[in-house]
Protein backbone atom coordinates (compact mmCIF):
# COMPACT_ATOMS: atom_id res chain seq x y z
CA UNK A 1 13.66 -11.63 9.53
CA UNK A 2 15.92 -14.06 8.55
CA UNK A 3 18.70 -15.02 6.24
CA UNK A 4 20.06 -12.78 3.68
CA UNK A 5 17.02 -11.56 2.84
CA UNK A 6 16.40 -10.15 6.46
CA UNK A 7 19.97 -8.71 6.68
CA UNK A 8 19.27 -7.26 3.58
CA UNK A 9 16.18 -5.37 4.64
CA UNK A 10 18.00 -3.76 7.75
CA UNK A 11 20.70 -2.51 5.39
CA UNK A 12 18.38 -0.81 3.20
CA UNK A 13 15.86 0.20 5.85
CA UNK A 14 18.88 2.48 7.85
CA UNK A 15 19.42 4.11 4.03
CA UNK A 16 15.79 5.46 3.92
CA UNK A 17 15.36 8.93 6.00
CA UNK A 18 12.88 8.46 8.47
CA UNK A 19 10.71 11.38 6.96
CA UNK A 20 10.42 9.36 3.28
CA UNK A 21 9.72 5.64 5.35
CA UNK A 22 6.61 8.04 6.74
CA UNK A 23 5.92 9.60 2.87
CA UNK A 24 5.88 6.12 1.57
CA UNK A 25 3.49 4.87 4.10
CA UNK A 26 1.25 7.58 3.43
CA UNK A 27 1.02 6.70 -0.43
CA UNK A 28 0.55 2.86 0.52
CA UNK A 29 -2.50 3.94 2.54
CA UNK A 30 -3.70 6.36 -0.37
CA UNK A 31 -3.24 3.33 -3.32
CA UNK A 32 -4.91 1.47 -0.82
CA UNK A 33 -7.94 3.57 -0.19
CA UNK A 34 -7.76 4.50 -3.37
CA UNK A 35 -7.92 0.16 -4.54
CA UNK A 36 -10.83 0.26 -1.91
CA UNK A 37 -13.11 2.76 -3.45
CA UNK A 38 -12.70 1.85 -7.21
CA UNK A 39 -13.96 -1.69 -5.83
CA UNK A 40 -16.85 -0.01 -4.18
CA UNK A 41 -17.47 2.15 -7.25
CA UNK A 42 -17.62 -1.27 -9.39
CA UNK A 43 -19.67 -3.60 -7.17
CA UNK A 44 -22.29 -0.38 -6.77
CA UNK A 45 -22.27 -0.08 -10.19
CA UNK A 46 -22.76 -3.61 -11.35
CA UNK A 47 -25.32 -3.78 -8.73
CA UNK A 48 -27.55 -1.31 -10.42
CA UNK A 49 -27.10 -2.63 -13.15
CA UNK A 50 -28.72 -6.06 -11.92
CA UNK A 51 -31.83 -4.14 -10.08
């Protein structure tokens, strides 16, 4: 990265324990899966209701 922004973002990523950088990944995948099947869950839904 650059500029401030990317000096920035190593400062703060050496503050985060390794352990919660992994936890926080984890939830980003769950919210994501979970974004994933709520869009399934609509489109199926609104598709029966067309048929």
């Amino acid at each position: 990265m650059s500029g401030w922004h990317g000096l920035c973002h190593l400062y703060l990523k050496r503050l985060i324990h390794p352990a919660r950088r992994t936890t926080m990944k984890f939830e980003t995948v769950m919210l994501s899966s979970l974004f994933a099947a709520c869009l399934v869950l609509c489109a199926s839904t609104f598709g029966a209701m067309l048929v």
